[in-house]
Protein backbone atom coordinates (compact mmCIF):
# COMPACT_ATOMS: atom_id res chain seq x y z
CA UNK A 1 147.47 123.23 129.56
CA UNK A 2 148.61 119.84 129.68
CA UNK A 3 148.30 117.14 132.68
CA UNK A 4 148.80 114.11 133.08
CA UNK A 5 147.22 112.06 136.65
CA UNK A 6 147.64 108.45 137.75
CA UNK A 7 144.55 107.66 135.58
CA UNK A 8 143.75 110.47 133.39
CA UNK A 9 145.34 112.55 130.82
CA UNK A 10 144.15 116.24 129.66
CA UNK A 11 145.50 118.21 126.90
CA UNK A 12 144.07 122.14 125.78
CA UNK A 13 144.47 122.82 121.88
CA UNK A 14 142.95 126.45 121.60
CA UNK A 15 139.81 126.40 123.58
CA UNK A 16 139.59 122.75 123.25
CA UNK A 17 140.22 120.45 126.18
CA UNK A 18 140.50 116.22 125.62
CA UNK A 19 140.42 114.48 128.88
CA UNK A 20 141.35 110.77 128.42
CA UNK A 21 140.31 108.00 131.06
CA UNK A 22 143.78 106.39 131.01
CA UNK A 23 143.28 102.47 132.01
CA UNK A 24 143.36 101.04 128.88
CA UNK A 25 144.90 98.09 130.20
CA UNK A 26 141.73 97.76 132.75
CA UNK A 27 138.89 98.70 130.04
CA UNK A 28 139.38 102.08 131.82
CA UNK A 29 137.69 100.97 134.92
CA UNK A 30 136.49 103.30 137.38
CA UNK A 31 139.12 103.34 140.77
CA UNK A 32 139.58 105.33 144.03
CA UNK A 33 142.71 106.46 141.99
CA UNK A 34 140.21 107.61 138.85
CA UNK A 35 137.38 109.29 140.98
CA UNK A 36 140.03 111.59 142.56
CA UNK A 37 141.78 112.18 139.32
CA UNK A 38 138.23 113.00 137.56
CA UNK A 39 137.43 115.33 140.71
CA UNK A 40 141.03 117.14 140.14
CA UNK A 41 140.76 117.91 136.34
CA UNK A 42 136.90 118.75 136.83
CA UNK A 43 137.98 121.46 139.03
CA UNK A 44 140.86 122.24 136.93
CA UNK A 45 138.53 122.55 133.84
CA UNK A 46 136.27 124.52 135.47
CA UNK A 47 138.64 127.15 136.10
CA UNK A 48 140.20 127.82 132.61
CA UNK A 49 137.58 130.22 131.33
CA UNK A 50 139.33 129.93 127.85
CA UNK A 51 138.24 126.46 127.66
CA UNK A 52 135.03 126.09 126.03
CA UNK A 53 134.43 122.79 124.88
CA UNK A 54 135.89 119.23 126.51
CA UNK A 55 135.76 116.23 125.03
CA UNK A 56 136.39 113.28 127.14
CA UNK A 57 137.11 109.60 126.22
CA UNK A 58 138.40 106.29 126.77
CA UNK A 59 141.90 105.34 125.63
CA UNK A 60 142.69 101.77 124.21
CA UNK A 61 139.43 99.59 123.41
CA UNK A 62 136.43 101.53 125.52
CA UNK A 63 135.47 104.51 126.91
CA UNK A 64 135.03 102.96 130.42
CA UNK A 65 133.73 99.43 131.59
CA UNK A 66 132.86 101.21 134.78
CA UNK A 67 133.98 100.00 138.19
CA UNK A 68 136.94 97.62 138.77
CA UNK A 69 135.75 94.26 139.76
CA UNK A 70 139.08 92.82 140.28
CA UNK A 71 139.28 95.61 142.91
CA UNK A 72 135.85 95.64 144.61
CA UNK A 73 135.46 92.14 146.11
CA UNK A 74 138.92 93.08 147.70
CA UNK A 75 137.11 95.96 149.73
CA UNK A 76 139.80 98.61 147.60
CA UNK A 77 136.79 100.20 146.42
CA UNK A 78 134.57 101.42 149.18
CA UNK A 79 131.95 104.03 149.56
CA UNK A 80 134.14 106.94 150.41
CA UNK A 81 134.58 106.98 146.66
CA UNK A 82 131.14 107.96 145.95
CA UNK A 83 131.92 112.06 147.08
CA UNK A 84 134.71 112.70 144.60
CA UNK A 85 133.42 110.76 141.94
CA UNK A 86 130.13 112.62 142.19
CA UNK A 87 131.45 115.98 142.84
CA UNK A 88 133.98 115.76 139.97
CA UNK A 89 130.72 114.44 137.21
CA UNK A 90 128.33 117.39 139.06
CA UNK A 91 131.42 119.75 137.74
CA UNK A 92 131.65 118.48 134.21
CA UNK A 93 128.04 119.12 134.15
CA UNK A 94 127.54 122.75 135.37
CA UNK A 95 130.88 124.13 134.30
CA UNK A 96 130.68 127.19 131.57
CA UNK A 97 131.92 124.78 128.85
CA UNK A 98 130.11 122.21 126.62
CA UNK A 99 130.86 118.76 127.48
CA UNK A 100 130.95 115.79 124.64
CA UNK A 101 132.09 112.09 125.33
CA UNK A 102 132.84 110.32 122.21
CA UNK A 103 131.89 106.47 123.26
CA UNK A 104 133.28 103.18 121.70
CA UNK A 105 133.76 99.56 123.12
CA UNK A 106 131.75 99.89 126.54
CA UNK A 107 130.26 102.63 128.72
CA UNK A 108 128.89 100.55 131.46
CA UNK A 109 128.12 101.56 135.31
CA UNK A 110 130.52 104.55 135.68
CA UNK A 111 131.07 105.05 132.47
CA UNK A 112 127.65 105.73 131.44
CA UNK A 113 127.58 107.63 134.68
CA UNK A 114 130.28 109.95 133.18
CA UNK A 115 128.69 110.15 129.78
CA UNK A 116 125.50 110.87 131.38
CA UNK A 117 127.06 114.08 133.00
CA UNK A 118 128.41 115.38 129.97
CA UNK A 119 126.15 117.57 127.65
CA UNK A 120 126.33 115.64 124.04
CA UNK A 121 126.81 111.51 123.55
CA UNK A 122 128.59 111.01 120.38
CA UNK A 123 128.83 107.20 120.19
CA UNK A 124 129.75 104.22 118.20
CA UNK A 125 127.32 101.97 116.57
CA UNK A 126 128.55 98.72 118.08
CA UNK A 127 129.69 100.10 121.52
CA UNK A 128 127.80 98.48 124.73
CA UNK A 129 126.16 100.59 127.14
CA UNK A 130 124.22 99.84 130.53
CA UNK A 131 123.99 100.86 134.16
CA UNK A 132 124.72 97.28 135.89
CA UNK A 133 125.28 98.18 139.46
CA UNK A 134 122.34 96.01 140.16
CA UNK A 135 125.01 92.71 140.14
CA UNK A 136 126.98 93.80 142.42
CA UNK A 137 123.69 94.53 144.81
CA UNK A 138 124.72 98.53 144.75
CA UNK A 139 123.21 101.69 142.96
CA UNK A 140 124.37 103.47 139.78
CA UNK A 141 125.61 106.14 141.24
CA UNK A 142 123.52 109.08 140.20
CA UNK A 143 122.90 107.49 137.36
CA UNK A 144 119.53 106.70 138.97
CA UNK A 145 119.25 110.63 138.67
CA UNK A 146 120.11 111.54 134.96
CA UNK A 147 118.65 108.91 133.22
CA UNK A 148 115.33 109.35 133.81
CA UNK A 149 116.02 112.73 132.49
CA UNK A 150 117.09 111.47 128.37
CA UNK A 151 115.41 108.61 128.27
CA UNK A 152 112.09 108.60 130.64
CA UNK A 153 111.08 106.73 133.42
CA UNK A 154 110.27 103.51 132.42
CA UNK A 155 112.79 103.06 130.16
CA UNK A 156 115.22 104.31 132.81
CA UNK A 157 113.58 102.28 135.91
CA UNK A 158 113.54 98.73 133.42
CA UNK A 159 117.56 99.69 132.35
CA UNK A 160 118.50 100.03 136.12
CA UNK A 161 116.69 97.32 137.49
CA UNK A 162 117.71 94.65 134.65
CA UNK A 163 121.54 96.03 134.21
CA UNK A 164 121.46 94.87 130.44
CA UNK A 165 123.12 96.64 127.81
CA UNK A 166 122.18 98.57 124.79
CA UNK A 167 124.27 99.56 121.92
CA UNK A 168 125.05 102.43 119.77
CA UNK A 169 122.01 102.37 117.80
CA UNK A 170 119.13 101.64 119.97
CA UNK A 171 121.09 104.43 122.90
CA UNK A 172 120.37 106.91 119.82
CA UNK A 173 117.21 105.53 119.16
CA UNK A 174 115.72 105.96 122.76
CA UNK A 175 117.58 109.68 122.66
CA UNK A 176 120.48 108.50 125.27
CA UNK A 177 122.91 109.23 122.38
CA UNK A 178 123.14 112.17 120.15
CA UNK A 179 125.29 111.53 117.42
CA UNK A 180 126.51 108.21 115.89
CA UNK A 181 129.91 107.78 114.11
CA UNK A 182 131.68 105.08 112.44
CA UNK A 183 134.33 103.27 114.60
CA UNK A 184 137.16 104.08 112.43
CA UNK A 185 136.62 107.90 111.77
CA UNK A 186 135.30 109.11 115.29
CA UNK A 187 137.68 111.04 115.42
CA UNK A 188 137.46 112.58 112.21
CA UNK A 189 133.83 113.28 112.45
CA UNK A 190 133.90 114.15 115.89
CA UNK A 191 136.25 117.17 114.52
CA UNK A 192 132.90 118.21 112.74
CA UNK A 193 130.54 117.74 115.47
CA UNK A 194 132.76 119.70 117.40
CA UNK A 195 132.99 122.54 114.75
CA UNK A 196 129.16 122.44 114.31
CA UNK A 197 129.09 123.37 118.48
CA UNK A 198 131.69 125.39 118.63
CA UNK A 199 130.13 127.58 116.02
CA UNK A 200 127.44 128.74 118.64
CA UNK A 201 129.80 128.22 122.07
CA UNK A 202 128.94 132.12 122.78
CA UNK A 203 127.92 133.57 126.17
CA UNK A 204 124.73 133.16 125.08
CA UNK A 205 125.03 129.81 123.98
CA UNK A 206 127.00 128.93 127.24
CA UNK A 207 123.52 130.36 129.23
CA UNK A 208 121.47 128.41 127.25
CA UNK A 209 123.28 125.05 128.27
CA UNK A 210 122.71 126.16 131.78
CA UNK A 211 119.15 126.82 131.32
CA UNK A 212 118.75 123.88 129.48
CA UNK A 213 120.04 121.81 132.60
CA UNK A 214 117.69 123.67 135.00
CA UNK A 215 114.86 122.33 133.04
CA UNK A 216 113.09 119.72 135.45
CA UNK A 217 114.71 121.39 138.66
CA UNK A 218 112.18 124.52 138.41
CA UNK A 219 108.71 125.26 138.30
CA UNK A 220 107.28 127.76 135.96
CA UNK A 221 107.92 131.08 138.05
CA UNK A 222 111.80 129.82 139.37
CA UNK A 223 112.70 128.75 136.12
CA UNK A 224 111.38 132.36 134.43
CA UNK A 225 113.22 133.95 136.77
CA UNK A 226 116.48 132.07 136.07
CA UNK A 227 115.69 133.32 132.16
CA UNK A 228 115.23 136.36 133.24
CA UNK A 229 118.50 136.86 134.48
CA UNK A 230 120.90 134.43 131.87
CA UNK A 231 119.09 136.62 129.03
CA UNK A 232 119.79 139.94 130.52
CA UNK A 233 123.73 138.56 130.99
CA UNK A 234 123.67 137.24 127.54
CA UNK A 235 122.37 140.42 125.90
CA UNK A 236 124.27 142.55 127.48
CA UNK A 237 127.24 140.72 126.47
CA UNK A 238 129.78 141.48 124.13
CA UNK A 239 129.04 137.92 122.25
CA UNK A 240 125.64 139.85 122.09
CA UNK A 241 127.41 142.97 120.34
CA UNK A 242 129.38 140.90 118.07
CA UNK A 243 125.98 138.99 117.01
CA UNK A 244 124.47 141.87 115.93
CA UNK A 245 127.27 143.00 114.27
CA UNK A 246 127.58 139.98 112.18
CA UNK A 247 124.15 140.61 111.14
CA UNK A 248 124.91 144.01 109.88
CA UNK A 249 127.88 143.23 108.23
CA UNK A 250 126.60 139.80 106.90
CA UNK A 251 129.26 137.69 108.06
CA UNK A 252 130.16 135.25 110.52
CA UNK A 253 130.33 136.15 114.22
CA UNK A 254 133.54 135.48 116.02
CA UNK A 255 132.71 135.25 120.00
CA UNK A 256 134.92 136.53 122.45
């Protein structure tokens, strides 16, 4: 698989997808253009079973400096961007496969938005992150949402309501980030995070990022339920077969 959209670029190496926000010449600002792009190769994604990790990221100097303000004051950004943008981040986080953005330079507005959506933040010590919809007078998207979720409610409610930024090393130290690499080999250690996932991307695994997600949406008796049934598909499973016959043979499973 290999596409390439007005403002984003995916390529498939095995069962590993890299989508690229492709503005580099606009910080990779978030655009009409983008949100329907993003919506496109969400869907896309999220219907190539083989694929089971993405990575997405920012190419040129940032990972995205969220929405164009050259273009909003000229009313080419508009609300009726809000749908695809959301649908297409809603995607990246249910879909089957695990979802990583590798940040560096800025994730601000809708670029944290996107990194929010995605499963594991591998980030940059130096790179700037914040939710600043609060200048321009709008929301954060959904960001209003997820945030809460990694990082609390106060911390969320004073990020929101102040727009500042953060970097690398206090977004890991507040749990917003998950991993931190060196600006120069992200790539290169983002190969080994990935290897590290991908070592346990079975069905199983795959369930357990959906349960994981359900978390606050459930009380007690839904959520046991929704075990219930993503531990009777995993172990029923041939991932589940192939476990235990890695543990017999005392070697390393290889899922399906």
């Amino acid at each position: 698989m290999e596409a390439e959209l007005d403002t984003v670029k995916v390529e498939k190496d095995g069962r590993i997808a890299t989508v690229t926000l492709n503005r580099p010449e606009r910080l990779n600002a978030n655009s009409h253009e983008m949100a329907r792009d993003l919506d496109a190769v969400s869907q896309l994604l999220d219907g190539d079973k083989d694929v089971r990790l993405v990575v997405i990221e920012g190419a040129g100097r940032a990972f995205s400096a969220g929405i164009d303000l050259k273009e909003l004051p000229k009313d080419n950004i508009d609300i009726e961007m809000m749908p695809p943008w959301e649908n297409g981040l809603r995607r990246f986080e249910t879909m089957d496969a695990l979802v990583i953005s590798l940040i560096h330079g800025y994730a601000i507005g809708g670029g944290l938005q996107i990194a929010l959506a995605s499963d594991i933040r591998v980030c940059t010590p130096d790179a700037e992150l914040g939710l600043t919809a609060i200048e321009e007078s709008i929301l954060p998207g959904l960001g209003t949402w997820r945030l809460p979720r990694y990082i609390g409610l106060g911390r969320a409610m004073k990020m929101n309501t102040l727009g500042n930024h953060i970097d690398g090393e206090e977004a890991r130290r507040i749990g917003l980030v998950d991993h931190l690499v060196d600006e120069e080999t992200r790539h290169e250690e983002l190969d080994e995070i990935i290897e590290d996932y991908m070592a346990g991307n079975s069905l199983g695994g795959r369930n357990t990022k959906h349960a994981t997600n359900a978390a606050f949406d459930h009380n007690y008796e839904e959520f046991m339920d929704l075990y219930m049934k993503l531990q009777r598909e995993s172990m029923s499973s041939e991932d589940f077969e192939e476990a235990m016959a890695a543990l017999r043979e005392d070697r390393e499973p290889e899922w399906v």
